[in-house]
PDB file of N, CA and C in Angstrom:
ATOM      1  N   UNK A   1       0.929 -17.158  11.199  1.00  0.00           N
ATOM      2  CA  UNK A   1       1.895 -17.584  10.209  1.00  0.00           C
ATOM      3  C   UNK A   1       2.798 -16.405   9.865  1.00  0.00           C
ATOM      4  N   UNK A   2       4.193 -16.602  10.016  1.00  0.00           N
ATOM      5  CA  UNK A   2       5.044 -16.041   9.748  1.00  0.00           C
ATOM      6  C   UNK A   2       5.296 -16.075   8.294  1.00  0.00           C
ATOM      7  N   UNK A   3       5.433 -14.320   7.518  1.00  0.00           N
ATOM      8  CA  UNK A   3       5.845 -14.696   5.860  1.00  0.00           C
ATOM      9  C   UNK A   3       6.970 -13.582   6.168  1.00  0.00           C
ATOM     10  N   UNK A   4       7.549 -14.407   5.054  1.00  0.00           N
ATOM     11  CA  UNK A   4       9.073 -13.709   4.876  1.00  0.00           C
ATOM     12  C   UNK A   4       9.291 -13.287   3.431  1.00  0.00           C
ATOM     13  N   UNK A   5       9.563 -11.788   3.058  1.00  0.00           N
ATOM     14  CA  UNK A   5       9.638 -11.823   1.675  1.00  0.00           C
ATOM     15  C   UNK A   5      11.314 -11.072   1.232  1.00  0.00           C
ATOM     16  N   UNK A   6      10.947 -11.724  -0.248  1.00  0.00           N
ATOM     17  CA  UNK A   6      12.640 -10.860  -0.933  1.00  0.00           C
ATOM     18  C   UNK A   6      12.479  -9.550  -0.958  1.00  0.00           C
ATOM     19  N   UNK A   7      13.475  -8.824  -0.932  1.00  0.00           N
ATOM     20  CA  UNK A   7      14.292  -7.524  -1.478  1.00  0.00           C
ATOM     21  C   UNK A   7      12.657  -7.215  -2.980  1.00  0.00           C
ATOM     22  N   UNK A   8      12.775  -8.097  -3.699  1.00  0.00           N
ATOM     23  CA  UNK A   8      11.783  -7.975  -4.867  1.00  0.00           C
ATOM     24  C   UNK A   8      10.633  -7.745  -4.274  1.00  0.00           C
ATOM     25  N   UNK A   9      10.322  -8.553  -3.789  1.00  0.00           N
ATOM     26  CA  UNK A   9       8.642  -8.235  -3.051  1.00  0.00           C
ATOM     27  C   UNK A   9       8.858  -6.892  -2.581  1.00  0.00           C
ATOM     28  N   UNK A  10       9.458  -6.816  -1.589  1.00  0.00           N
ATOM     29  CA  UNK A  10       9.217  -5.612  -0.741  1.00  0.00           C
ATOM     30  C   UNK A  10       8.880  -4.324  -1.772  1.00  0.00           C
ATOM     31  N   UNK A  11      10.169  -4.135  -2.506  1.00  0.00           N
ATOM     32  CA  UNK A  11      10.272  -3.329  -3.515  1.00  0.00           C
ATOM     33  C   UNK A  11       8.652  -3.595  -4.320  1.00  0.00           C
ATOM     34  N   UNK A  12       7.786  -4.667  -4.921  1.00  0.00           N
ATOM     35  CA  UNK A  12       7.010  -4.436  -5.932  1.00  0.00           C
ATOM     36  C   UNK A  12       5.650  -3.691  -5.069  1.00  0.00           C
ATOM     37  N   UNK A  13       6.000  -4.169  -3.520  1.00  0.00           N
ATOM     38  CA  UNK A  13       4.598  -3.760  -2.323  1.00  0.00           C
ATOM     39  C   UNK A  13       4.404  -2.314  -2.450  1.00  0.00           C
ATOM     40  N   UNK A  14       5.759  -1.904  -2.009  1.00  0.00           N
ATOM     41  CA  UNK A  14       6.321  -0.429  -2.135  1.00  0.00           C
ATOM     42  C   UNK A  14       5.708   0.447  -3.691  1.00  0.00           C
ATOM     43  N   UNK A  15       6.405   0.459  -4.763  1.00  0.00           N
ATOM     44  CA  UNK A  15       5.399   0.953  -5.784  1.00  0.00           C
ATOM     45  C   UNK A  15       4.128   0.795  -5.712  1.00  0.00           C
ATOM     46  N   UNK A  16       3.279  -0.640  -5.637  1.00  0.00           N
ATOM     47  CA  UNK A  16       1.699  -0.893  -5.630  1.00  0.00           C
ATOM     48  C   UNK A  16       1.239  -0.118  -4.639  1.00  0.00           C
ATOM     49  N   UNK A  17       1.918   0.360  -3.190  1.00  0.00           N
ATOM     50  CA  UNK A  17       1.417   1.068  -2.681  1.00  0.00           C
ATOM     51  C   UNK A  17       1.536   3.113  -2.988  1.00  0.00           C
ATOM     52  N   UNK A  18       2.667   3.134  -3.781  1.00  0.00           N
ATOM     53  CA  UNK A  18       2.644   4.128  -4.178  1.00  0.00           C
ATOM     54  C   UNK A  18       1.844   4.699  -5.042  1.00  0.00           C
ATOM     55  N   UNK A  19       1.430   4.136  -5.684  1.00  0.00           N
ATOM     56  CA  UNK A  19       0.295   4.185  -6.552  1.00  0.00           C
ATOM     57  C   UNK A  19      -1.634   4.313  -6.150  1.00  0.00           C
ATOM     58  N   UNK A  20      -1.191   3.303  -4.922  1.00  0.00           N
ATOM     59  CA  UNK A  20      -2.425   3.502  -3.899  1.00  0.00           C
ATOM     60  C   UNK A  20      -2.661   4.823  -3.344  1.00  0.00           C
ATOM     61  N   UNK A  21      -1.010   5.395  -3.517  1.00  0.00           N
ATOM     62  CA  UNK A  21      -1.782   6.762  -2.429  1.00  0.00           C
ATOM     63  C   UNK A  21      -1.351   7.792  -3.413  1.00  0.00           C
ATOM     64  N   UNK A  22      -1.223   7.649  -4.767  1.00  0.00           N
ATOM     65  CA  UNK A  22      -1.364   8.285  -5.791  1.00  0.00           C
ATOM     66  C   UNK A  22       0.077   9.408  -6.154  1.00  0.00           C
ATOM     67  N   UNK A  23       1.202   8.561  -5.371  1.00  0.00           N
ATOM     68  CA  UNK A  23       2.786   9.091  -5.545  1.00  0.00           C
ATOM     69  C   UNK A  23       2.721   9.219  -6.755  1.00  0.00           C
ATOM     70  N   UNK A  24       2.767   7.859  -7.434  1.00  0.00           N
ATOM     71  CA  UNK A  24       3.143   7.723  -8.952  1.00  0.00           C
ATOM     72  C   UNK A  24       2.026   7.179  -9.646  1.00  0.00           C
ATOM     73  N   UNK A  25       1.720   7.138 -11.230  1.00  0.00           N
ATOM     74  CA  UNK A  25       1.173   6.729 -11.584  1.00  0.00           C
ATOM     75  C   UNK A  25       0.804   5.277 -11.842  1.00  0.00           C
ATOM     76  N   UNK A  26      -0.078   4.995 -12.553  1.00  0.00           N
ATOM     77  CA  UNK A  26      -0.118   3.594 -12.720  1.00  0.00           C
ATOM     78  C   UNK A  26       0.452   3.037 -13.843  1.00  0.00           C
ATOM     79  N   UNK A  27       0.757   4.182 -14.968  1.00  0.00           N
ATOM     80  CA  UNK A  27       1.495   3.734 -16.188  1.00  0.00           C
ATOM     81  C   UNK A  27       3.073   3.137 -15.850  1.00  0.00           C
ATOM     82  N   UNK A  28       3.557   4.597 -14.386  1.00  0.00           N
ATOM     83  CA  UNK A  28       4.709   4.689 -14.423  1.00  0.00           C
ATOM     84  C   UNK A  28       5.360   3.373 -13.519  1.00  0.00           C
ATOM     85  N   UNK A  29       3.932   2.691 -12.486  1.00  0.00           N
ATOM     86  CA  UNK A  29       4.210   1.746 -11.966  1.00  0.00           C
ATOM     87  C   UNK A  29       4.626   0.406 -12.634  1.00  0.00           C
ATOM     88  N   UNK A  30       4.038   0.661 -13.858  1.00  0.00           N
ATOM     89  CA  UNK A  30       3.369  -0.474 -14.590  1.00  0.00           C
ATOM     90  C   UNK A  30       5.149  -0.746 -15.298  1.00  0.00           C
ATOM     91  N   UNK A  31       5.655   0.579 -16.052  1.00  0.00           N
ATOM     92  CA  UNK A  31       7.076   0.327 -16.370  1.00  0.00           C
ATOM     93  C   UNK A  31       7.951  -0.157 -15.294  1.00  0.00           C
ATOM     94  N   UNK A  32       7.590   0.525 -14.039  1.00  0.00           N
ATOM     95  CA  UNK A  32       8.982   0.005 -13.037  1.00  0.00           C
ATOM     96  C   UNK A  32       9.015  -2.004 -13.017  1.00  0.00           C
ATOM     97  N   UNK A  33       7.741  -1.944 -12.970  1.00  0.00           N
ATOM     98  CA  UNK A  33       7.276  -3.542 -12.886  1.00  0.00           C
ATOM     99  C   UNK A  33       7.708  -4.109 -13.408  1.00  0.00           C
ATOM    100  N   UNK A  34       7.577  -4.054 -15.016  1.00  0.00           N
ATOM    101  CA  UNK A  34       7.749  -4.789 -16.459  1.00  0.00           C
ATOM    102  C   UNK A  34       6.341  -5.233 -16.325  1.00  0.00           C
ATOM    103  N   UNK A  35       5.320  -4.602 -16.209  1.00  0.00           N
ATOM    104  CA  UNK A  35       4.079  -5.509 -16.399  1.00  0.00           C
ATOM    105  C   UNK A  35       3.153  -4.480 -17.356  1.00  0.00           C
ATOM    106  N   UNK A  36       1.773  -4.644 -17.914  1.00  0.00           N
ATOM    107  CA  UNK A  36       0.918  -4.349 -18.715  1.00  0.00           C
ATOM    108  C   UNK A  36       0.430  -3.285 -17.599  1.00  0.00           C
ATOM    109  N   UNK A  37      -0.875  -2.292 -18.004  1.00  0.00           N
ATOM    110  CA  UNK A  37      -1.329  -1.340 -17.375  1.00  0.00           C
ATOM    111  C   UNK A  37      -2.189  -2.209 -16.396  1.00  0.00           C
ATOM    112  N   UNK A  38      -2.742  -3.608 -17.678  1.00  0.00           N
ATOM    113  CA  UNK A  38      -3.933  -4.137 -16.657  1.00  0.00           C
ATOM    114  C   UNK A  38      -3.578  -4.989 -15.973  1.00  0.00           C
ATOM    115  N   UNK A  39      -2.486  -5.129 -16.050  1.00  0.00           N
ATOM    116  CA  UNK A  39      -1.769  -6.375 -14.906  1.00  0.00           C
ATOM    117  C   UNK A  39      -1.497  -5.843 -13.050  1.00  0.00           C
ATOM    118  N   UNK A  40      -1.149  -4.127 -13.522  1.00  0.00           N
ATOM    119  CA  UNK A  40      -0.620  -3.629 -12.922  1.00  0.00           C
ATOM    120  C   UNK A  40      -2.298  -3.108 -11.874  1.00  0.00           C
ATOM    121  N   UNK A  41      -3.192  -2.796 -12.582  1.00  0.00           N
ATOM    122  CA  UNK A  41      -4.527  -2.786 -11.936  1.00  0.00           C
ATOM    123  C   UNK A  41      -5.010  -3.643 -11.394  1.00  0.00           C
ATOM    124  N   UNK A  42      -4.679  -5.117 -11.435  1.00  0.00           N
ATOM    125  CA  UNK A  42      -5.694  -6.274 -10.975  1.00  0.00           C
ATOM    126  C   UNK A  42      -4.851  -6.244  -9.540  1.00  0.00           C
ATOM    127  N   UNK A  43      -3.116  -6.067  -9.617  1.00  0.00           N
ATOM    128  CA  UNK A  43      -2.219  -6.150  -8.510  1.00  0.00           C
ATOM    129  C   UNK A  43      -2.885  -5.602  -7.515  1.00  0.00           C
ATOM    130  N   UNK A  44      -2.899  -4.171  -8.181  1.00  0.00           N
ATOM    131  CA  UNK A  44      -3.664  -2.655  -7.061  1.00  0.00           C
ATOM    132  C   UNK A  44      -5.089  -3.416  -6.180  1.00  0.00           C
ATOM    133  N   UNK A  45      -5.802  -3.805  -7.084  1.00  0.00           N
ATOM    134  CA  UNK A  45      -6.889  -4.317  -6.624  1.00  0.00           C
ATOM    135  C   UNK A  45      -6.890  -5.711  -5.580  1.00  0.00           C
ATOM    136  N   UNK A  46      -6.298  -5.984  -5.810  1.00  0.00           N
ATOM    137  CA  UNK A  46      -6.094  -7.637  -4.737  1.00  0.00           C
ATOM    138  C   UNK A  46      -5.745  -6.678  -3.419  1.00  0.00           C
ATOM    139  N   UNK A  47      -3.694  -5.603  -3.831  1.00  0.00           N
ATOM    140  CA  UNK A  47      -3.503  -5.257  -2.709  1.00  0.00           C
ATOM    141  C   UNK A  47      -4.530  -4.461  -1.945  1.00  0.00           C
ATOM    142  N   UNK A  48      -5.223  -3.817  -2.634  1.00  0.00           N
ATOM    143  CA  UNK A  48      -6.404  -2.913  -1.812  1.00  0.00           C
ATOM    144  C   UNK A  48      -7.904  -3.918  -1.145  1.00  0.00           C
ATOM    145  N   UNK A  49      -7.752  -5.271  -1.386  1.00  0.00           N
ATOM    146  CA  UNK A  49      -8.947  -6.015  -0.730  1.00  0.00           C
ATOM    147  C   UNK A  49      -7.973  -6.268  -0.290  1.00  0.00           C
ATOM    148  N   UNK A  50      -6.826  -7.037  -0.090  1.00  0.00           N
ATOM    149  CA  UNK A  50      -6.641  -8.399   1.041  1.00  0.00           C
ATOM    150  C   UNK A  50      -5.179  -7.312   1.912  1.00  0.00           C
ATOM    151  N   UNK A  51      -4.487  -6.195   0.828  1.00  0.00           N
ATOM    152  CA  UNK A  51      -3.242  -6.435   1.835  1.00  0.00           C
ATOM    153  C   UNK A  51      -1.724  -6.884   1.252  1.00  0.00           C
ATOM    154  N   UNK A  52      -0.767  -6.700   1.714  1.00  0.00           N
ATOM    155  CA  UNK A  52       0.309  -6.968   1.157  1.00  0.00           C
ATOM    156  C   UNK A  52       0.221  -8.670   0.849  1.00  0.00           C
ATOM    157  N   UNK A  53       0.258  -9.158   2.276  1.00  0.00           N
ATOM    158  CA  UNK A  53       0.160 -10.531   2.378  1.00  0.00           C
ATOM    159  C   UNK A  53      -0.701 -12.054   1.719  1.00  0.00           C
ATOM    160  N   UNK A  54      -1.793 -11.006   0.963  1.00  0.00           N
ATOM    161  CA  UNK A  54      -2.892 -11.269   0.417  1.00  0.00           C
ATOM    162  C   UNK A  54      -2.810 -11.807  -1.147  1.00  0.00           C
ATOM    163  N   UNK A  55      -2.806 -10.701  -1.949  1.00  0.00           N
ATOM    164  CA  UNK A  55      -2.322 -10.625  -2.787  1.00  0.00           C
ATOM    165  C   UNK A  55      -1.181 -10.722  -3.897  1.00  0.00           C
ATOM    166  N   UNK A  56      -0.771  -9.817  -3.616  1.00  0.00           N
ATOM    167  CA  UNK A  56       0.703  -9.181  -4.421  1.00  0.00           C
ATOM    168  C   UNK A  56       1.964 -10.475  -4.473  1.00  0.00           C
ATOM    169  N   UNK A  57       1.649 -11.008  -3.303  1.00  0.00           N
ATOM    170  CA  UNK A  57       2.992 -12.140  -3.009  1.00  0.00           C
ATOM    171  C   UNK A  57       1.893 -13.745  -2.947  1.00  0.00           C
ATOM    172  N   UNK A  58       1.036 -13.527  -3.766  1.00  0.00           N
ATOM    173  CA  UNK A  58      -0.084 -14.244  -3.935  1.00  0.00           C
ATOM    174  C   UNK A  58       1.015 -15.876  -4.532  1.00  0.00           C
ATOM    175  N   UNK A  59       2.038 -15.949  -5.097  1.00  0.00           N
ATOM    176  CA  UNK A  59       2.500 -17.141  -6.053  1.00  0.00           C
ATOM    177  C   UNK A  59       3.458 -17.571  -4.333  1.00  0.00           C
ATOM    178  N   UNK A  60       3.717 -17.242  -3.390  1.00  0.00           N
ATOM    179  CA  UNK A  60       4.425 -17.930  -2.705  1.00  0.00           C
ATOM    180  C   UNK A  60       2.945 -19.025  -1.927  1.00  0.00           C
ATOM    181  N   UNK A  61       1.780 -18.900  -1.961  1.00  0.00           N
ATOM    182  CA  UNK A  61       0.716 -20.008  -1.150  1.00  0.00           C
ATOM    183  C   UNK A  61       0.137 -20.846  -2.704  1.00  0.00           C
ATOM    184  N   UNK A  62       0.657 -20.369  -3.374  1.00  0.00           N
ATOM    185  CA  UNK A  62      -0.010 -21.376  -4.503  1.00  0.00           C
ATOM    186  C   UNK A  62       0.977 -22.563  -4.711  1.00  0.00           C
ATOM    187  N   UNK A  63      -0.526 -23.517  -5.227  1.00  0.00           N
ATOM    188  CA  UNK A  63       0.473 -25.363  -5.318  1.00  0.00           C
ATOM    189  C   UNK A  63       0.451 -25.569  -6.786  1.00  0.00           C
ATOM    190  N   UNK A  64       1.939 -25.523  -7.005  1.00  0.00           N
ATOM    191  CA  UNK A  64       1.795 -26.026  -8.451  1.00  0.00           C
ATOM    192  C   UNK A  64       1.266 -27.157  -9.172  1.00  0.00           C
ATOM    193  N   UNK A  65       0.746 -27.657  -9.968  1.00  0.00           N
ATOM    194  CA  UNK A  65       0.330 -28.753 -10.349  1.00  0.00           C
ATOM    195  C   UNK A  65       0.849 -30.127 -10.316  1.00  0.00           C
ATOM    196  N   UNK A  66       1.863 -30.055 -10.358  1.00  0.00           N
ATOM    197  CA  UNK A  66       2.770 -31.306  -9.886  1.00  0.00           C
ATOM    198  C   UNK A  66       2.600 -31.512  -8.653  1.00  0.00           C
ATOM    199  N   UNK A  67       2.378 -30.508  -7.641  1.00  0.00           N
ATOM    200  CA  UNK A  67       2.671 -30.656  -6.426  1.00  0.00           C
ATOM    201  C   UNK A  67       0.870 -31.074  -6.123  1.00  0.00           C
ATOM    202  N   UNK A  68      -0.207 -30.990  -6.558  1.00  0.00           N
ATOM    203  CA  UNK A  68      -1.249 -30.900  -5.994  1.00  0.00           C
ATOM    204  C   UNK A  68      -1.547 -32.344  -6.431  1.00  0.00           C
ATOM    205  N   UNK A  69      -2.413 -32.996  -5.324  1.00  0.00           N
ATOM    206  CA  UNK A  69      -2.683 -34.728  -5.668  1.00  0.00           C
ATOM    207  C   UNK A  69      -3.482 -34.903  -6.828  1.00  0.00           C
ATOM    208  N   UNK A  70      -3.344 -36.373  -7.018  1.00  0.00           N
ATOM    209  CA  UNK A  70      -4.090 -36.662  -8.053  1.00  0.00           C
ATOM    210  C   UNK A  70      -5.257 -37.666  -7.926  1.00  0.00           C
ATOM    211  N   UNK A  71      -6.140 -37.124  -8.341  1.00  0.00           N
ATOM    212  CA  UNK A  71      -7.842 -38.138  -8.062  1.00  0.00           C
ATOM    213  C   UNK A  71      -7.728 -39.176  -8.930  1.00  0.00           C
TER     214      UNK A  71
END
């Protein structure tokens, strides 16, 4: 499966990984983001088990509720 991401993604992969290899901090990631410290930790953590593709760009394989059937 082919994934294709925005200018945004790339850019948020890029910091989460900067942070992985300890460029920048996690506070300072956390401002570039607009996100919380611990928001910015759970990110780190997905990208460090699964991967760019995995994680981080985690809302492009999710089904919204409207979209998911109904029993």
């Amino acid at each position: 499966m082919l994934l294709t991401m925005t200018e945004n993604e790339l850019s948020r992969i890029k910091i989460i990984q900067d942070v992985c290899d300890n460029q920048i901090t996690g506070v300072e990631a956390a401002r570039r983001l607009n996100l919380s410290c611990r928001q910015l930790s759970r990110l780190v953590k997905r990208f460090t088990q699964f991967g760019a593709s995995g994680g981080v760009i985690q809302k492009a394989f999710s089904v919204s509720e409207s979209d998911s059937p109904k029993l």
